[in-house]
PDB file of N, CA and C in Angstrom:
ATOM      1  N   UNK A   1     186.385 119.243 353.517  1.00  0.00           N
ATOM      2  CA  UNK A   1     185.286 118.298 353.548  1.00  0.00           C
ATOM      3  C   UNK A   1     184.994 117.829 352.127  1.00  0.00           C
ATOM      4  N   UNK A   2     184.913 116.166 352.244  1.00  0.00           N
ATOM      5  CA  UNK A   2     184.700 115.732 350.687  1.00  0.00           C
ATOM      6  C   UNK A   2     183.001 115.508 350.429  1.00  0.00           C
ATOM      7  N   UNK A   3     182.885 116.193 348.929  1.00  0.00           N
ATOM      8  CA  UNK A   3     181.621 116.248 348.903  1.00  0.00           C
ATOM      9  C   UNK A   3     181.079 115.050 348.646  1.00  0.00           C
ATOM     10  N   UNK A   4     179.718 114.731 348.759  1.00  0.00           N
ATOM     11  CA  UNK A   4     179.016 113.315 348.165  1.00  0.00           C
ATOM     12  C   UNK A   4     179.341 112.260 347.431  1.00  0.00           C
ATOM     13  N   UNK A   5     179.461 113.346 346.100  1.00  0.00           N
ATOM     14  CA  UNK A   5     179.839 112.709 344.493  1.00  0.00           C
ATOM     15  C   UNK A   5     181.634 112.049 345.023  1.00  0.00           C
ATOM     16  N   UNK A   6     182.238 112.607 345.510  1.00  0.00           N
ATOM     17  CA  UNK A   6     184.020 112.344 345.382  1.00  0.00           C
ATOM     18  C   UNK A   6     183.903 110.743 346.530  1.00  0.00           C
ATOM     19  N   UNK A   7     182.478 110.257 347.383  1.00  0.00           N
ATOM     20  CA  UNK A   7     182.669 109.569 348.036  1.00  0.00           C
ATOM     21  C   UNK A   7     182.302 108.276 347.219  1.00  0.00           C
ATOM     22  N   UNK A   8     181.281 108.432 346.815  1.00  0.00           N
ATOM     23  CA  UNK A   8     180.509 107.680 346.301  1.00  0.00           C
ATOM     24  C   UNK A   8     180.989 106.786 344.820  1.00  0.00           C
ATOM     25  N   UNK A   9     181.179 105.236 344.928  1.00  0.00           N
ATOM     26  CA  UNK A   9     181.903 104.536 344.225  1.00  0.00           C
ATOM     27  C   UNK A   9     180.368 104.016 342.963  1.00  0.00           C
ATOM     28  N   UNK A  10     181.015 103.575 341.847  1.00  0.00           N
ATOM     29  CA  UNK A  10     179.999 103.168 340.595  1.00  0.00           C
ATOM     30  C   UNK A  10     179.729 102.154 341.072  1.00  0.00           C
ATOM     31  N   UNK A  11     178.138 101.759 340.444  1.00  0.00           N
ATOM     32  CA  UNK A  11     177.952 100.657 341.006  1.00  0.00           C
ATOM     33  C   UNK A  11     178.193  99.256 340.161  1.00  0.00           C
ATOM     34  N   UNK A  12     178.795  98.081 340.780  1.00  0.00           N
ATOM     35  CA  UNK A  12     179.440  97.190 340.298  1.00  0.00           C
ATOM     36  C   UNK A  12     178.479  96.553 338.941  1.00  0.00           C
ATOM     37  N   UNK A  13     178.837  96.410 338.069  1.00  0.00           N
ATOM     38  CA  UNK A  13     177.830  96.050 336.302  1.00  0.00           C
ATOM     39  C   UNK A  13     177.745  97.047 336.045  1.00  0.00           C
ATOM     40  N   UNK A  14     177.607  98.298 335.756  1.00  0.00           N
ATOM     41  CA  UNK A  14     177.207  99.242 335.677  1.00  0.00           C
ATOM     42  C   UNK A  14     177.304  99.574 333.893  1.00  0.00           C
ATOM     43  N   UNK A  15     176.317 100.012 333.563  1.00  0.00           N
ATOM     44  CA  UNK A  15     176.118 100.083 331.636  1.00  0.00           C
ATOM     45  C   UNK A  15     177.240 100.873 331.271  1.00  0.00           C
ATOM     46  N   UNK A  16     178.047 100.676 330.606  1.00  0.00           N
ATOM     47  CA  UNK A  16     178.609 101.830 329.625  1.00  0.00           C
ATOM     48  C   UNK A  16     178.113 101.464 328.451  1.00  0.00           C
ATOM     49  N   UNK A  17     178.105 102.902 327.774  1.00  0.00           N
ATOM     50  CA  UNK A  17     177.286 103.527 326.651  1.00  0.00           C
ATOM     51  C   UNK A  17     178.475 102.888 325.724  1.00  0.00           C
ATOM     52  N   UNK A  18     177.860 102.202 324.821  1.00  0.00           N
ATOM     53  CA  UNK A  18     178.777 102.083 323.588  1.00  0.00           C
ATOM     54  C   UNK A  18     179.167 103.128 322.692  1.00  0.00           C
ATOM     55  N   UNK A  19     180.502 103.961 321.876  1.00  0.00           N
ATOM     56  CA  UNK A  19     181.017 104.841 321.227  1.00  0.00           C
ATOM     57  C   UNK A  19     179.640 105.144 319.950  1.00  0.00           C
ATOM     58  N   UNK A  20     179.201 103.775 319.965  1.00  0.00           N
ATOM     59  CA  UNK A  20     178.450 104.339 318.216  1.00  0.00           C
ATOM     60  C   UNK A  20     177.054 104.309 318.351  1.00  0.00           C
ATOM     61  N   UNK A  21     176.471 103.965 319.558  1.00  0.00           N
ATOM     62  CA  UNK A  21     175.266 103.976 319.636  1.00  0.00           C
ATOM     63  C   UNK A  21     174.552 105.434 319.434  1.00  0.00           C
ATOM     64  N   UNK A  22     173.155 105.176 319.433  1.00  0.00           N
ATOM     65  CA  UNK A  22     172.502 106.479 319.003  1.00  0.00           C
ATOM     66  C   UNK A  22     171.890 106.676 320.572  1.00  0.00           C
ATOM     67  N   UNK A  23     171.814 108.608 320.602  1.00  0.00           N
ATOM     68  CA  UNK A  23     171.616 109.166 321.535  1.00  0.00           C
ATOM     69  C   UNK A  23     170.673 109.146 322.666  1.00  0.00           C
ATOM     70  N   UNK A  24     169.774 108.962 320.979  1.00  0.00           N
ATOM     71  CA  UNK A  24     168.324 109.662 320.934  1.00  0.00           C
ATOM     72  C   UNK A  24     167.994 109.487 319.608  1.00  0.00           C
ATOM     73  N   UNK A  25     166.866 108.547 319.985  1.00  0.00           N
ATOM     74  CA  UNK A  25     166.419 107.996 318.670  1.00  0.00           C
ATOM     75  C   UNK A  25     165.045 108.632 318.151  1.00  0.00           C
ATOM     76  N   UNK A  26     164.809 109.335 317.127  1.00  0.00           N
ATOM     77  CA  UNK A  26     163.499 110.156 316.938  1.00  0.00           C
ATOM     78  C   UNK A  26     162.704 109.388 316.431  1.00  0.00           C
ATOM     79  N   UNK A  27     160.915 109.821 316.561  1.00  0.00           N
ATOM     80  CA  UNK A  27     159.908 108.634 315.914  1.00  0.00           C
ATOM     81  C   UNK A  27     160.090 108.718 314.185  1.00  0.00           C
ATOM     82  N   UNK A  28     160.722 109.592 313.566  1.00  0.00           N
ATOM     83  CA  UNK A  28     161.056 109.286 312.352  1.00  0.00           C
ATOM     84  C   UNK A  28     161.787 108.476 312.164  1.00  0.00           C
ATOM     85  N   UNK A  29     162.950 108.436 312.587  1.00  0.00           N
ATOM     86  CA  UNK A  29     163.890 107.308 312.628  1.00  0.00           C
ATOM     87  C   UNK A  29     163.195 105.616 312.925  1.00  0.00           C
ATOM     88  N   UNK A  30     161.955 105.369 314.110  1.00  0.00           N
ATOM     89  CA  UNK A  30     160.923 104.505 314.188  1.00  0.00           C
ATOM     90  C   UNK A  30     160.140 104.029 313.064  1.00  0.00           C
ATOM     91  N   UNK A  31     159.376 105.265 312.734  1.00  0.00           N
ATOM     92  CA  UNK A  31     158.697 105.640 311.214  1.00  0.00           C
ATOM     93  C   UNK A  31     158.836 104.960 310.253  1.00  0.00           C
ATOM     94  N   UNK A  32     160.196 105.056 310.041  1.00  0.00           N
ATOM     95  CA  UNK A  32     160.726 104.687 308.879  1.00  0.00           C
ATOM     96  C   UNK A  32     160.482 103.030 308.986  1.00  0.00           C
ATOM     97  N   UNK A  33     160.884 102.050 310.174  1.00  0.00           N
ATOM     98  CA  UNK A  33     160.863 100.787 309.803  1.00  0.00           C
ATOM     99  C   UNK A  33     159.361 100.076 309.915  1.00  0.00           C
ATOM    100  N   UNK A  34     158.616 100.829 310.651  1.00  0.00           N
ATOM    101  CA  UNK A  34     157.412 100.794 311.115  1.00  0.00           C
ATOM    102  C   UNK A  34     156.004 101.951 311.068  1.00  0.00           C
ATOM    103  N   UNK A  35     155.613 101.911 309.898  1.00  0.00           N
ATOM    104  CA  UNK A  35     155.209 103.600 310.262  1.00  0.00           C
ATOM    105  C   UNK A  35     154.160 103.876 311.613  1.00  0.00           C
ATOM    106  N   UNK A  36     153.794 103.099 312.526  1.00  0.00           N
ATOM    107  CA  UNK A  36     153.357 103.497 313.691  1.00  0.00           C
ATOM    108  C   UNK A  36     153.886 103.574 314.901  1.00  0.00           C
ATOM    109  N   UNK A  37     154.374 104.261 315.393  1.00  0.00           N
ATOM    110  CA  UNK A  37     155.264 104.798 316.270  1.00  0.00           C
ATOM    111  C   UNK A  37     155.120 103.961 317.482  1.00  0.00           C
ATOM    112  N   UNK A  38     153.779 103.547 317.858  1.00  0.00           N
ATOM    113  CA  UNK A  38     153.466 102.183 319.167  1.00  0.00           C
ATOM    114  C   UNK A  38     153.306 101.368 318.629  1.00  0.00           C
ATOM    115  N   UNK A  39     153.393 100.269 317.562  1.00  0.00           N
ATOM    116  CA  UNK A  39     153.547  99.438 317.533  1.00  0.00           C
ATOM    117  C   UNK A  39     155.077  98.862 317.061  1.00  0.00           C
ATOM    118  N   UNK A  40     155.790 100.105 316.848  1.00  0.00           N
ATOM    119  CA  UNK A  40     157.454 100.084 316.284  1.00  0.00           C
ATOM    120  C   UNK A  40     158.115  99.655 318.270  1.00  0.00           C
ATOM    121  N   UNK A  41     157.462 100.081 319.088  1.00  0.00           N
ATOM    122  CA  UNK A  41     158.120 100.417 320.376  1.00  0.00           C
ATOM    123  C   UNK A  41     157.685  99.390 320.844  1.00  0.00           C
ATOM    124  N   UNK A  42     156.369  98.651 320.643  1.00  0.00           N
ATOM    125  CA  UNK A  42     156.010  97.077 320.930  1.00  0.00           C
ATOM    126  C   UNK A  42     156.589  95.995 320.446  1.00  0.00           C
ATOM    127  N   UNK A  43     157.248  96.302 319.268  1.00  0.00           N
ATOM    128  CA  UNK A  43     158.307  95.403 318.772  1.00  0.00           C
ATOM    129  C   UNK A  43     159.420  95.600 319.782  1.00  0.00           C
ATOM    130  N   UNK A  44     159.866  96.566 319.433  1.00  0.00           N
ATOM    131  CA  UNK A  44     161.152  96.529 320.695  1.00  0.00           C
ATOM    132  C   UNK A  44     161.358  96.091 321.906  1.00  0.00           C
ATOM    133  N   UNK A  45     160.157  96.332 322.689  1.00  0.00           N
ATOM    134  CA  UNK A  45     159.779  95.663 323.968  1.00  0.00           C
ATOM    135  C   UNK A  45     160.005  94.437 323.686  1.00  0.00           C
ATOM    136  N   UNK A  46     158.934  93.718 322.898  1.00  0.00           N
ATOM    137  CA  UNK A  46     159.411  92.263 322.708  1.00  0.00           C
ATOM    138  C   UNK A  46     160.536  91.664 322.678  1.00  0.00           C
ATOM    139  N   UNK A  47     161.221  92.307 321.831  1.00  0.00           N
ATOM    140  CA  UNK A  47     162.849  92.087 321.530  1.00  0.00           C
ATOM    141  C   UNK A  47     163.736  91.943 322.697  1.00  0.00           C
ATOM    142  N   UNK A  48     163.488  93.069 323.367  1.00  0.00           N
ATOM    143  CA  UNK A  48     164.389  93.446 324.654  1.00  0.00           C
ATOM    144  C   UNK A  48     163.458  92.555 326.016  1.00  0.00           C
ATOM    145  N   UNK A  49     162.743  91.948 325.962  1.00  0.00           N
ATOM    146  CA  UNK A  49     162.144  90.904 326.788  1.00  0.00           C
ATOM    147  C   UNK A  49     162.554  89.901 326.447  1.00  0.00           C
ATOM    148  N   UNK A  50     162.789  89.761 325.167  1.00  0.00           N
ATOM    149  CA  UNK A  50     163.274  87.738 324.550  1.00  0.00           C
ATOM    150  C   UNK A  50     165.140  88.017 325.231  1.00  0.00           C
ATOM    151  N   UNK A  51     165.297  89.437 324.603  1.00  0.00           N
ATOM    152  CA  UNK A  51     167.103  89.448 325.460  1.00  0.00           C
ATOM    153  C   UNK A  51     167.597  89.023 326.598  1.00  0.00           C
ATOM    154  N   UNK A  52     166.460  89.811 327.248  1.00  0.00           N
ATOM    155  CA  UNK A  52     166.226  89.794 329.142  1.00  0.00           C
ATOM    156  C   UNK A  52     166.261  88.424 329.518  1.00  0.00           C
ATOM    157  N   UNK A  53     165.351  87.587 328.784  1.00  0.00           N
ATOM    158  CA  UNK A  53     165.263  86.279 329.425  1.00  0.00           C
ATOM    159  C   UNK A  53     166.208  85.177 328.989  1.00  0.00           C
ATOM    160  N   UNK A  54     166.478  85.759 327.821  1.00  0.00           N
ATOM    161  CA  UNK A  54     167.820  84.583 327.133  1.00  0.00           C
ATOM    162  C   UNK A  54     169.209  84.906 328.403  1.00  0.00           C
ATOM    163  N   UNK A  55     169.019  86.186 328.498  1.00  0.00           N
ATOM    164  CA  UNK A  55     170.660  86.810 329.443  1.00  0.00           C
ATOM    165  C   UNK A  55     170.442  85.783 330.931  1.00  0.00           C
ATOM    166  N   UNK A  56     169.146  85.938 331.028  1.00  0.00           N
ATOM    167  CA  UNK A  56     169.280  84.705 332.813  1.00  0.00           C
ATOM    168  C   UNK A  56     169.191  83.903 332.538  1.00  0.00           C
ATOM    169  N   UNK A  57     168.579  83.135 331.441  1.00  0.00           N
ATOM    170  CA  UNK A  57     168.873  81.363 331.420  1.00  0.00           C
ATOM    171  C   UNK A  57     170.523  81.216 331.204  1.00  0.00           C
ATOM    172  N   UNK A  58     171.230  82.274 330.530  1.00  0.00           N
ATOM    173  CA  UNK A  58     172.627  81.690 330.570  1.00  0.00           C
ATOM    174  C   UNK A  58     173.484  82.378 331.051  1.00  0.00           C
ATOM    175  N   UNK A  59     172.752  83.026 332.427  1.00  0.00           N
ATOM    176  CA  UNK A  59     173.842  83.912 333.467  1.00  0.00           C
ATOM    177  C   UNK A  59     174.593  84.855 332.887  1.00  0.00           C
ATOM    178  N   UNK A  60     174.026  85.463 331.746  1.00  0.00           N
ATOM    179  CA  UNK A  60     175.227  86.342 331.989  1.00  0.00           C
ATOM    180  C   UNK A  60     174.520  88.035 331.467  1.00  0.00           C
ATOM    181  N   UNK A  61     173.585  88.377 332.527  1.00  0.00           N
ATOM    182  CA  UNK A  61     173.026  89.849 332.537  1.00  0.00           C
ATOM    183  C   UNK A  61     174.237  90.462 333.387  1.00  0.00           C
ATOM    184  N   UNK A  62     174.880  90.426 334.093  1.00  0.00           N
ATOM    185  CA  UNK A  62     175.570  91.107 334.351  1.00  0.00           C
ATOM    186  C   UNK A  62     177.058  91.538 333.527  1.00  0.00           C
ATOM    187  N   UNK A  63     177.515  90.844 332.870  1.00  0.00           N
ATOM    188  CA  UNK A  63     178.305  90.787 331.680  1.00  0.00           C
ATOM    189  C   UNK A  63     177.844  91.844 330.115  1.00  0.00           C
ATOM    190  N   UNK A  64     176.638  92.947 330.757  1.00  0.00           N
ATOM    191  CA  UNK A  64     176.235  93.687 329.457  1.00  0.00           C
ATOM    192  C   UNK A  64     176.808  94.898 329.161  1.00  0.00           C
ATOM    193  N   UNK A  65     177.217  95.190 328.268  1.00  0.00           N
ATOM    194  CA  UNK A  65     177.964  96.495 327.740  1.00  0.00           C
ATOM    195  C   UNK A  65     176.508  97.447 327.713  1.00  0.00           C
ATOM    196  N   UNK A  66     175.711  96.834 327.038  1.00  0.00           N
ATOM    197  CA  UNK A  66     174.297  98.149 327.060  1.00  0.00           C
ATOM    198  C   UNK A  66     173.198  97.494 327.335  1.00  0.00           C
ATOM    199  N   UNK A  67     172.507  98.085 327.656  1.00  0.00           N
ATOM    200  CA  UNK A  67     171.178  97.764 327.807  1.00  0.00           C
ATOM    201  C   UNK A  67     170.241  97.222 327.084  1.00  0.00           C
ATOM    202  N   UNK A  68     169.482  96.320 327.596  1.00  0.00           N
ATOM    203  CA  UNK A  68     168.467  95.003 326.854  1.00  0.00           C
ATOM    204  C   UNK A  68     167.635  96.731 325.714  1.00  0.00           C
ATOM    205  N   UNK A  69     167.069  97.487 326.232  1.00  0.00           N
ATOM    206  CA  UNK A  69     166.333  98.193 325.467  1.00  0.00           C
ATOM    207  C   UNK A  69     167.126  99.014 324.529  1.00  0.00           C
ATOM    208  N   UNK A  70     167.891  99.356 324.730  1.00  0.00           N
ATOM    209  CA  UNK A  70     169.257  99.884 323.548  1.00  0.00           C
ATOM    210  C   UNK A  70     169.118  98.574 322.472  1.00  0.00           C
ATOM    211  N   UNK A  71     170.226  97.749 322.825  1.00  0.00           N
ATOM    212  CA  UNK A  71     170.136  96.833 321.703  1.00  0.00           C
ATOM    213  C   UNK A  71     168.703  96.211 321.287  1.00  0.00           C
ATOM    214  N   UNK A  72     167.259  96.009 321.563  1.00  0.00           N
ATOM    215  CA  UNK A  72     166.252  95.852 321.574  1.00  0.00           C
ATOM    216  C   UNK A  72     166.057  96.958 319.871  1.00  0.00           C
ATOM    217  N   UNK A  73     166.397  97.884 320.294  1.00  0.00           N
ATOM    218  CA  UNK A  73     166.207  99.555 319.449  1.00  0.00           C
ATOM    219  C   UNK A  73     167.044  99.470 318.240  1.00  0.00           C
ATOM    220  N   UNK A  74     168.512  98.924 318.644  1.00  0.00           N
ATOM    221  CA  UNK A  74     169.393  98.857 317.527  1.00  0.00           C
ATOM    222  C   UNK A  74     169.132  97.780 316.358  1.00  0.00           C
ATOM    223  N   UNK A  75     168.521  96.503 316.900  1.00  0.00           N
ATOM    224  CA  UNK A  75     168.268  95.632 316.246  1.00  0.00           C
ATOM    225  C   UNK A  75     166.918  95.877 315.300  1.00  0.00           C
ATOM    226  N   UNK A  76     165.905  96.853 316.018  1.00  0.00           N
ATOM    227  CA  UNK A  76     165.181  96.816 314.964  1.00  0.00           C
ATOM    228  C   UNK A  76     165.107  98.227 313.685  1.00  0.00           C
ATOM    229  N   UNK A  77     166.071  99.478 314.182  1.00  0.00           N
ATOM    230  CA  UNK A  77     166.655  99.895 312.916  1.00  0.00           C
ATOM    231  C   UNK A  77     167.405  99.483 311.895  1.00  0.00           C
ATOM    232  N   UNK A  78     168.213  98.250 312.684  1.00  0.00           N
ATOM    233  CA  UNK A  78     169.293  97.685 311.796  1.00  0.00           C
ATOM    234  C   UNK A  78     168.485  96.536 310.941  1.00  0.00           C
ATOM    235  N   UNK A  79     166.945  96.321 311.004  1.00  0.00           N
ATOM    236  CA  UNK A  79     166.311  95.453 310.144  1.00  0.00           C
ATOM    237  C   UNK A  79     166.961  94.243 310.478  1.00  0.00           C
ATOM    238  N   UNK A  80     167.192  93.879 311.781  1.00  0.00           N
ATOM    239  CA  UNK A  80     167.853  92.462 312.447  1.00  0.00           C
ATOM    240  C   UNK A  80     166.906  91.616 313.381  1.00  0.00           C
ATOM    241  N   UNK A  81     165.403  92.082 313.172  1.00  0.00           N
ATOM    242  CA  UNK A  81     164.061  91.928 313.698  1.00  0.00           C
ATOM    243  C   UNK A  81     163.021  91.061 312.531  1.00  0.00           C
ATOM    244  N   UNK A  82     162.657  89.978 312.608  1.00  0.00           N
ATOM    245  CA  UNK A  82     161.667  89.540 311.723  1.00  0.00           C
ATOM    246  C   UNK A  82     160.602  89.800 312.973  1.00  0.00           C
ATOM    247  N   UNK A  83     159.556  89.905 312.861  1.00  0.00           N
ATOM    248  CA  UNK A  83     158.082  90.285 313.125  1.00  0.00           C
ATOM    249  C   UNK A  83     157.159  90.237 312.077  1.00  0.00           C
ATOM    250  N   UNK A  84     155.655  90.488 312.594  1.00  0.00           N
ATOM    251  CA  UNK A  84     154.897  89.971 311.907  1.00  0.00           C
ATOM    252  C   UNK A  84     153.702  90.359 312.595  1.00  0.00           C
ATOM    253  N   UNK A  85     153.063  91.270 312.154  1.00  0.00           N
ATOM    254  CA  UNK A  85     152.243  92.179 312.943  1.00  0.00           C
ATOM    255  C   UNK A  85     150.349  91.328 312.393  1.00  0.00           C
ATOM    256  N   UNK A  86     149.937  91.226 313.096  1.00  0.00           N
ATOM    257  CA  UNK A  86     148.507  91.022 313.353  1.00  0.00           C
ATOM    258  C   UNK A  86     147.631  91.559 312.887  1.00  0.00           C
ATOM    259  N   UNK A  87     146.705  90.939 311.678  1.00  0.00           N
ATOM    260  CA  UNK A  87     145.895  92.032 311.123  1.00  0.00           C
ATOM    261  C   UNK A  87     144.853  92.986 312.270  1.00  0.00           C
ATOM    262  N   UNK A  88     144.234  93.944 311.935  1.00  0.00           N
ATOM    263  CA  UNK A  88     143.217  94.682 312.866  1.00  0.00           C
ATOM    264  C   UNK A  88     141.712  93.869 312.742  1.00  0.00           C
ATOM    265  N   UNK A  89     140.996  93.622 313.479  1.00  0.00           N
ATOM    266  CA  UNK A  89     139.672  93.091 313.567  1.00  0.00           C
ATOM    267  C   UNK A  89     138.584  93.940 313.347  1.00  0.00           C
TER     268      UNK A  89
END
């Protein structure tokens, strides 16, 4: 009898992890470009929302090697993010 896993096929798009990406990204590693840890992760969101929506105006979310929030993450360690944070009131 074949178990579950040996039946069960990947599902079609399916993410593979790029070789050089990071694992696990620590809030020091955040820290560093941002020193507040929620507003470093509100950048990213943003980022990976402007991705999200650029990928369906030109069809091609299914064509992604990683994920909108991966590269969202990579772009803003790699200082490939201009932002511009809001003074406090």
């Amino acid at each position: 009898m074949k178990s579950k896993k040996d039946t069960t096929k990947s599902k079609k798009g399916a993410m593979k992890p790029k070789k050089d990406t990071l694992q696990f990204i620590s809030q020091g590693l955040m820290r560093e470009k941002i020193p507040n840890t929620y507003e470093s992760i509100v950048v990213a969101a943003r980022e990976a929302r402007r991705i999200n929506l650029n990928n369906k105006m030109l069809g091609t979310q299914e064509d992604r090697e990683t994920k909108v929030t991966t590269e969202a993450l990579e772009r803003l360690l790699d200082d490939k993010l201009h932002y511009t944070l809001k003074p406090k009131k």
